[in-house]
Protein backbone atom coordinates (compact mmCIF):
# COMPACT_ATOMS: atom_id res chain seq x y z
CA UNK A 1 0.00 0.00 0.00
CA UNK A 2 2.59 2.14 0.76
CA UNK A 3 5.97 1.61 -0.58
CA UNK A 4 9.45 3.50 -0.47
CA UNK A 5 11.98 2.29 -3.33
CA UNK A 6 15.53 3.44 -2.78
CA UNK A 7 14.26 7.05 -1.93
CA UNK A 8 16.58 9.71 -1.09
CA UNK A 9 16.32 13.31 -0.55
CA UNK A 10 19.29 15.99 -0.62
CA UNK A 11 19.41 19.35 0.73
CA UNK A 12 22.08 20.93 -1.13
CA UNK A 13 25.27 18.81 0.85
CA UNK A 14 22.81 17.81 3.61
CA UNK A 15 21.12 14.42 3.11
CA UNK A 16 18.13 14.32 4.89
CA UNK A 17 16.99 10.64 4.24
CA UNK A 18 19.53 8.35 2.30
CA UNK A 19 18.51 5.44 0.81
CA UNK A 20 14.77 4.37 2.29
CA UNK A 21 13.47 1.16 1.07
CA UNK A 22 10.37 0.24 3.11
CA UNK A 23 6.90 -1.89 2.28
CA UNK A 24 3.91 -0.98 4.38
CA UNK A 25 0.86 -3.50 3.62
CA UNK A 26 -2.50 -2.43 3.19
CA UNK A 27 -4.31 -1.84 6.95
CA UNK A 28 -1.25 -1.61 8.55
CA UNK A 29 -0.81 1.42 11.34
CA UNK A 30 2.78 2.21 10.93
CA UNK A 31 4.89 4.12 13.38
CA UNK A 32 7.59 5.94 12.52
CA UNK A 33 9.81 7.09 15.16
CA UNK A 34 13.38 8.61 16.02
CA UNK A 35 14.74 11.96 17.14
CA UNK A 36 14.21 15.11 15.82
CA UNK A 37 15.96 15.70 12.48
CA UNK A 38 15.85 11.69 11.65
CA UNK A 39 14.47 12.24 8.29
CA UNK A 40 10.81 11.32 9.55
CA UNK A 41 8.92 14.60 8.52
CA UNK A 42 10.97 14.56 5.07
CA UNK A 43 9.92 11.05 4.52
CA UNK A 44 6.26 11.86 4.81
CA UNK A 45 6.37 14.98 2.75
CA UNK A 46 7.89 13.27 -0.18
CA UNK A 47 5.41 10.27 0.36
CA UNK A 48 2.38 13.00 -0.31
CA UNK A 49 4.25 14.83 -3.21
CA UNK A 50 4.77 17.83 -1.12
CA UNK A 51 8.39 17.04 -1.56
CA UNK A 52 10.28 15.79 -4.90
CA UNK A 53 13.36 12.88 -3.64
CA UNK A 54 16.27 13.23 -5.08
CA UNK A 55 16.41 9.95 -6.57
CA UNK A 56 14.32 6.88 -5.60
CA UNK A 57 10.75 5.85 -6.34
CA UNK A 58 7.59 6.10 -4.05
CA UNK A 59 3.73 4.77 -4.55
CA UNK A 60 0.79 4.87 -2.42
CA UNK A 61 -2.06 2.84 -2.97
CA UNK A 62 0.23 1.24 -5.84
CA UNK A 63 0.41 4.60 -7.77
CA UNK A 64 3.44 6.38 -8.39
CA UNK A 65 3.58 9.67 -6.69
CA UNK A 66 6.18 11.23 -8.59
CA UNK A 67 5.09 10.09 -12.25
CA UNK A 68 0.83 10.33 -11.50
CA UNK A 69 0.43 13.12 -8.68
CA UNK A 70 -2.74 14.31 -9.36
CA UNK A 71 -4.20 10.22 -9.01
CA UNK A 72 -1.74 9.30 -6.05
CA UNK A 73 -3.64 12.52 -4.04
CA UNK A 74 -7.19 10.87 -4.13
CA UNK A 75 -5.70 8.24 -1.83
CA UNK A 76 -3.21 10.51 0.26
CA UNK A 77 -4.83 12.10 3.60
CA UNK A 78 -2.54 14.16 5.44
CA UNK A 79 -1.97 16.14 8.60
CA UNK A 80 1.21 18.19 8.88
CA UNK A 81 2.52 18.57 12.48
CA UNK A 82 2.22 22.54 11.53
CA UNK A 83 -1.16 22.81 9.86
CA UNK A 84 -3.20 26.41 9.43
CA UNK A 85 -6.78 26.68 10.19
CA UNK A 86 -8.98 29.10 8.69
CA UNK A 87 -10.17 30.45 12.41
CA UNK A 88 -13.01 32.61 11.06
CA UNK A 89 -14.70 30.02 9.49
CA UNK A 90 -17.17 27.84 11.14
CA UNK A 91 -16.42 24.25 11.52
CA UNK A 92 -18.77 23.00 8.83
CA UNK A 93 -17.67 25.50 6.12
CA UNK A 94 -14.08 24.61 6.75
CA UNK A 95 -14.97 21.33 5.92
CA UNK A 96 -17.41 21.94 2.65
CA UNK A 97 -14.39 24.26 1.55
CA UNK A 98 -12.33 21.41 1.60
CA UNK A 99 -14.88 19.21 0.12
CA UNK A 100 -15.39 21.49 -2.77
CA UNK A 101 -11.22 21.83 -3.55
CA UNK A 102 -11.19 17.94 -2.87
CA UNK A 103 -13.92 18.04 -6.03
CA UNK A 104 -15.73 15.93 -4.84
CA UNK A 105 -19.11 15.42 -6.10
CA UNK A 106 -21.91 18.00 -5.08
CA UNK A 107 -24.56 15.63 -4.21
CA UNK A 108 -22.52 13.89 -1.36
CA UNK A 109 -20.43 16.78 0.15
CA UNK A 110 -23.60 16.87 3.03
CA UNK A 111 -23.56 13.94 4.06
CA UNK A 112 -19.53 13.15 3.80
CA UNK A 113 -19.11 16.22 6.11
CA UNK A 114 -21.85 14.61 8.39
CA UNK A 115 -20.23 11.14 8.44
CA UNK A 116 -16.60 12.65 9.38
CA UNK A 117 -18.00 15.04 11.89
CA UNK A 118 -19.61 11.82 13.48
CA UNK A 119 -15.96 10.02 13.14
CA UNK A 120 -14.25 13.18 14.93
CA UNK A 121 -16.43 13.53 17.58
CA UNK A 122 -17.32 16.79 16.21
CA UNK A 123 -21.34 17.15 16.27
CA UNK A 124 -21.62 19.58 19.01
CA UNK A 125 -19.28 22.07 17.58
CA UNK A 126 -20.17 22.05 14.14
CA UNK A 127 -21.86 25.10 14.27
CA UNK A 128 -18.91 27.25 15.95
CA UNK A 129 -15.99 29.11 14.98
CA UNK A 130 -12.26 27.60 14.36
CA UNK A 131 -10.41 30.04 17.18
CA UNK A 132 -12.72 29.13 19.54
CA UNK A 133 -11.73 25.42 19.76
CA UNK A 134 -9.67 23.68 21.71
CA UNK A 135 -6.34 22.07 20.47
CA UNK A 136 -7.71 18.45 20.66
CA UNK A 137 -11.38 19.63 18.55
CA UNK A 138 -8.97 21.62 16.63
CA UNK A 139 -6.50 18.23 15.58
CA UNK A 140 -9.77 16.47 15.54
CA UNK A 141 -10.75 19.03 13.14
CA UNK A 142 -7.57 18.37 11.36
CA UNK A 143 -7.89 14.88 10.78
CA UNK A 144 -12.02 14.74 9.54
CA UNK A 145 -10.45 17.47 6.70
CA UNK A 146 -7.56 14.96 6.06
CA UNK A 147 -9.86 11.95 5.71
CA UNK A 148 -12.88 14.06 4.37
CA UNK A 149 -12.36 12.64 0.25
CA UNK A 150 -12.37 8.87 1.71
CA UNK A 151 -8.21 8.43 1.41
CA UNK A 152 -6.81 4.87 1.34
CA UNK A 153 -3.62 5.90 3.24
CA UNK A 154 -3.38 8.80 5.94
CA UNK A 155 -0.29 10.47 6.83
CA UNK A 156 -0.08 12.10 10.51
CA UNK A 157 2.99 13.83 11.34
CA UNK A 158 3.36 14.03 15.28
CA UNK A 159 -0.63 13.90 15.77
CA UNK A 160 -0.57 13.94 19.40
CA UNK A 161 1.72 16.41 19.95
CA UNK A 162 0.04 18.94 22.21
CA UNK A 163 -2.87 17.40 22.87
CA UNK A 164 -4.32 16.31 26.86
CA UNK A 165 -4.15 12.73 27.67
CA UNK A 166 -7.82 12.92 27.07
CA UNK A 167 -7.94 13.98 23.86
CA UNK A 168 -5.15 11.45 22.96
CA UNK A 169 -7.27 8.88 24.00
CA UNK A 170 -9.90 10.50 21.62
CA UNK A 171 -7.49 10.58 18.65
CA UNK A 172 -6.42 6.36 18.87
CA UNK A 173 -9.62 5.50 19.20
CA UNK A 174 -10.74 7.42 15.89
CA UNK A 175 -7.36 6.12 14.28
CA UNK A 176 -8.05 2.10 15.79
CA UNK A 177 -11.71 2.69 13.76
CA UNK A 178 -10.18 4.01 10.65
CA UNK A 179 -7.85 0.63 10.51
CA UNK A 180 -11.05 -1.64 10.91
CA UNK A 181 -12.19 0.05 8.05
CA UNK A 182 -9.83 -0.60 5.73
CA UNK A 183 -6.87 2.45 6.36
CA UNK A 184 -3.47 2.46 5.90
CA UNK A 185 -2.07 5.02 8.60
CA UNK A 186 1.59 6.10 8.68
CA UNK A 187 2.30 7.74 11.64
CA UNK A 188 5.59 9.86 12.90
CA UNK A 189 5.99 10.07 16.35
CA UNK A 190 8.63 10.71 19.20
CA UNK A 191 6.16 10.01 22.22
CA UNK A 192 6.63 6.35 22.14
CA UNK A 193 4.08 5.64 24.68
CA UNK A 194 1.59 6.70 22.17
CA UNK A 195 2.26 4.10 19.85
CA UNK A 196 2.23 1.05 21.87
CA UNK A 197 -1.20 -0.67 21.58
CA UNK A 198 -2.06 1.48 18.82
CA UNK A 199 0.49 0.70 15.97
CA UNK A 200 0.58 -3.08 14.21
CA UNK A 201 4.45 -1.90 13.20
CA UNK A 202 7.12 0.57 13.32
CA UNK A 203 10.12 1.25 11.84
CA UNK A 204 12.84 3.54 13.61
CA UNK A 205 14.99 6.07 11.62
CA UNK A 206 18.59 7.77 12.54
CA UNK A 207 20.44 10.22 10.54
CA UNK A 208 17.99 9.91 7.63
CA UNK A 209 18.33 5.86 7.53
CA UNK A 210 16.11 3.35 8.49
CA UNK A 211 18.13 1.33 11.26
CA UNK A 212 14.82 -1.45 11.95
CA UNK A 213 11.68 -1.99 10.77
CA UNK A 214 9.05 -4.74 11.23
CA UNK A 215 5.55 -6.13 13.36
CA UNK A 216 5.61 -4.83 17.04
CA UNK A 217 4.93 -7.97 18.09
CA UNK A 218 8.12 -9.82 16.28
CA UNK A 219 10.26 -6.74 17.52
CA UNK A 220 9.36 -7.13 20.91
CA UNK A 221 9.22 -10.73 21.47
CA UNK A 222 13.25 -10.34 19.42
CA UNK A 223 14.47 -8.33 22.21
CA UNK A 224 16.01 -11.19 24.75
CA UNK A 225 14.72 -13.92 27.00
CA UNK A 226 15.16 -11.77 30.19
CA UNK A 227 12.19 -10.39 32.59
CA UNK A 228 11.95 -7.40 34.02
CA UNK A 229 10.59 -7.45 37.26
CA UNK A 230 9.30 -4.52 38.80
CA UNK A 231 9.93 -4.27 42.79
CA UNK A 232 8.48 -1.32 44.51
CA UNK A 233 9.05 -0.96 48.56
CA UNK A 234 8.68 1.04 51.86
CA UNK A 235 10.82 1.95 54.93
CA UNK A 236 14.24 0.68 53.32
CA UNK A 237 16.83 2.67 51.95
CA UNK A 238 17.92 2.10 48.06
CA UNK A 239 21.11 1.19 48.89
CA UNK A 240 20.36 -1.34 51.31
CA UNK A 241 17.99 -3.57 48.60
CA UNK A 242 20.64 -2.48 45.84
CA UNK A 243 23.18 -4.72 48.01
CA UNK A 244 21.07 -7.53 48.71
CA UNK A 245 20.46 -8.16 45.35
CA UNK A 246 23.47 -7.69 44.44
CA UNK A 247 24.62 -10.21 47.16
CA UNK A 248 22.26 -12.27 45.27
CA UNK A 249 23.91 -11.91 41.87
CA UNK A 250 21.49 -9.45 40.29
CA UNK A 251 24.10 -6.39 38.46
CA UNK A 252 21.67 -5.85 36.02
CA UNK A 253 19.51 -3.32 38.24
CA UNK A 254 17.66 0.14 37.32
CA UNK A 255 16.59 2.33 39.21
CA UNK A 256 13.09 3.67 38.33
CA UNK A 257 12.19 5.44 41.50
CA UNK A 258 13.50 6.27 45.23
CA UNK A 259 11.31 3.15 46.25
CA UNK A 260 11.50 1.03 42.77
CA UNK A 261 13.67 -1.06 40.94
CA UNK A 262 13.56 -3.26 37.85
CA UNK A 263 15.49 -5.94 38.24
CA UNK A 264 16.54 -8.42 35.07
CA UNK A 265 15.67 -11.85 35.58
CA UNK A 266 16.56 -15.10 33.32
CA UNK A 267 14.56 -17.51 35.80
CA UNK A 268 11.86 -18.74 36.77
CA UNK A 269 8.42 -17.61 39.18
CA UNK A 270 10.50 -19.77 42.01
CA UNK A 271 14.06 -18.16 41.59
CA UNK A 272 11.93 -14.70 41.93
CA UNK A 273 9.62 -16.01 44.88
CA UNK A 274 13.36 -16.50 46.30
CA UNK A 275 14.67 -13.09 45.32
CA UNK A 276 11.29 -11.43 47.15
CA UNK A 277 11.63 -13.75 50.45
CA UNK A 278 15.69 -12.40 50.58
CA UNK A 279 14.61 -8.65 50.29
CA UNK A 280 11.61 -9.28 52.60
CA UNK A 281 14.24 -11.32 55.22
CA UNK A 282 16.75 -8.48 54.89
CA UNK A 283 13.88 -6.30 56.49
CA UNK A 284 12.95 -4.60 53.23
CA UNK A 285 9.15 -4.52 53.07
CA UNK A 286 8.07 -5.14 49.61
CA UNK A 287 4.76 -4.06 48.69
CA UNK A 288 4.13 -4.52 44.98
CA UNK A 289 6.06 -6.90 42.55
CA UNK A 290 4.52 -6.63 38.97
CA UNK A 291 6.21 -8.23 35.68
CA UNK A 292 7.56 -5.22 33.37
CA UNK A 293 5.84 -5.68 29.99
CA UNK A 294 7.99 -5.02 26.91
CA UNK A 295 6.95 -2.41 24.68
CA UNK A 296 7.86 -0.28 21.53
CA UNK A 297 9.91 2.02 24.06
CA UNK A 298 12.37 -1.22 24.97
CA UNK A 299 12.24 -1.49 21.13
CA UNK A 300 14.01 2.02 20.04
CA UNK A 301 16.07 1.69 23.55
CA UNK A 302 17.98 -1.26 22.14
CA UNK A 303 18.11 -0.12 18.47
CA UNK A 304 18.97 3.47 19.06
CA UNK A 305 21.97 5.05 19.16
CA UNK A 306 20.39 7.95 20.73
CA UNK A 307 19.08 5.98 23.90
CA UNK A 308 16.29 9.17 24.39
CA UNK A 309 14.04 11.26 22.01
């Protein structure tokens, strides 16, 4: 549905993404992630025609973008991380406005507004002006204009950025319904807790090159046999349970709060029933133990060079 051939995109001496070749199958949500300046927001301009490569080939929805732009935009929605709205204009007449430069046909402009309005959560402020909304019925706003002319493929450049945990909630939710319906969503993103549960696969970018890509799923289960067990306590100091389990052969230690550790386990529920009866013996009084589960975070953390967005 979406595929990347080879692409590569100069800036005078500066080579913003060098060499991409990527596939992304039809109903696929796709995370793309990496630091700023990784090539991500390049990639996605390029992939909606906004930007010429420099050499390479791109299609979407199995049509060239370069060599038929004009067909390759009836299947491109996109939403810029920087995107202008027209804030004197009501919420439905931003959206027939769009409708009408979309061309799409007069007879169904009503009712496609109505159905995306429905999609965004939108009904109650059709009726009102653009600078009055908030930024989360404003990026909602955003996205029913980007999938307004029924677009195979959306492209979403940092679309939670800014936006209350609420209203992120809001936006996977609308994004989770688009994929049941068929949608192929690319998405670029440095808040990696956003994209677990929500993207099928990612691929991570450095420098302009694609270091990884693949399902979340394989990537995760990839990363090594260990655990990560999660120990959280009271009324002991952290050097104290740092030594014990260090007494106990456990290096492999970080520290994720004044009272919290993860601690990286090969064995098995006995070996950490005996870690936990140690601690409590050494008079550390344990009061949660949970299992860390691995996520796309873990994912970037061991493929990165950065280490942190």
């Amino acid at each position: 549905m979406i595929q990347f051939e080879s692409v590569r995109k100069e800036f005078g001496r500066f080579t913003a993404v060098g060499g991409l070749t990527l596939k992304i199958p039809q109903g696929e949500i796709f995370g793309l992630i990496g630091p700023n300046g990784a090539g991500k927001t390049t990639t996605i301009k390029m992939a909606c025609g906004l930007v010429a490569p420099t050499s390479g080939h791109i299609k979407v929805a199995n049509v060239d973008v370069q060599q038929m732009p004009e067909i390759s935009q009836q299947h491109i929605g996109y939403l810029s991380d920087i995107y202008a709205l027209y804030d004197d204009l009501r919420v439905w007449e931003y959206l027939d406005y769009f409708a009408n430069a979309y061309r799409m046909r007069k007879g169904e402009i009503a009712l496609r507004i109505r159905e995306v309005i429905d999609i965004a959560g939108l009904e109650a402020k059709e009726q009102e002006l653009i600078h009055g909304l908030s930024r989360g019925m404003k990026q909602r706003l955003g996205l029913a204009r980007a999938m307004l002319h029924r677009p195979k493929v959306l492209f979403l450049d940092e679309p939670a950025s800014g936006l209350d945990p609420k209203a992120r909630m809001t936006l996977r939710d609308i994004l989770q319904a688009l994929q049941r319906q068929g949608s192929t969503i690319l998405i670029s993103s440095h808040i990696l807790a956003e994209l677990d549960g929500l993207c099928t696969s990612i691929g991570i970018m450095e420098q302009g090159k694609l270091v990884k890509s693949g399902l979340v799923s394989a990537m995760v289960k990839g990363l090594d046999t260990e655990r990560l067990i999660q120990i959280r306590w009271i009324d002991a100091e952290l050097d104290h349970v740092l030594a014990v389990l260090s007494r106990l052969g456990y290096n492999g230690v970080s520290e994720t709060g004044k009272q919290e550790v993860r601690v990286q386990c090969h064995g098995t529920d006995d070996e950490v029933s005996a870690v936990l009866r140690t601690l409590v013996e050494q008079g550390v009084k344990v009061v949660s133990v949970s299992e860390h589960q691995r996520t796309v975070q873990d994912v970037y953390m061991k493929v990165s060079q950065h280490g942190v967005m």
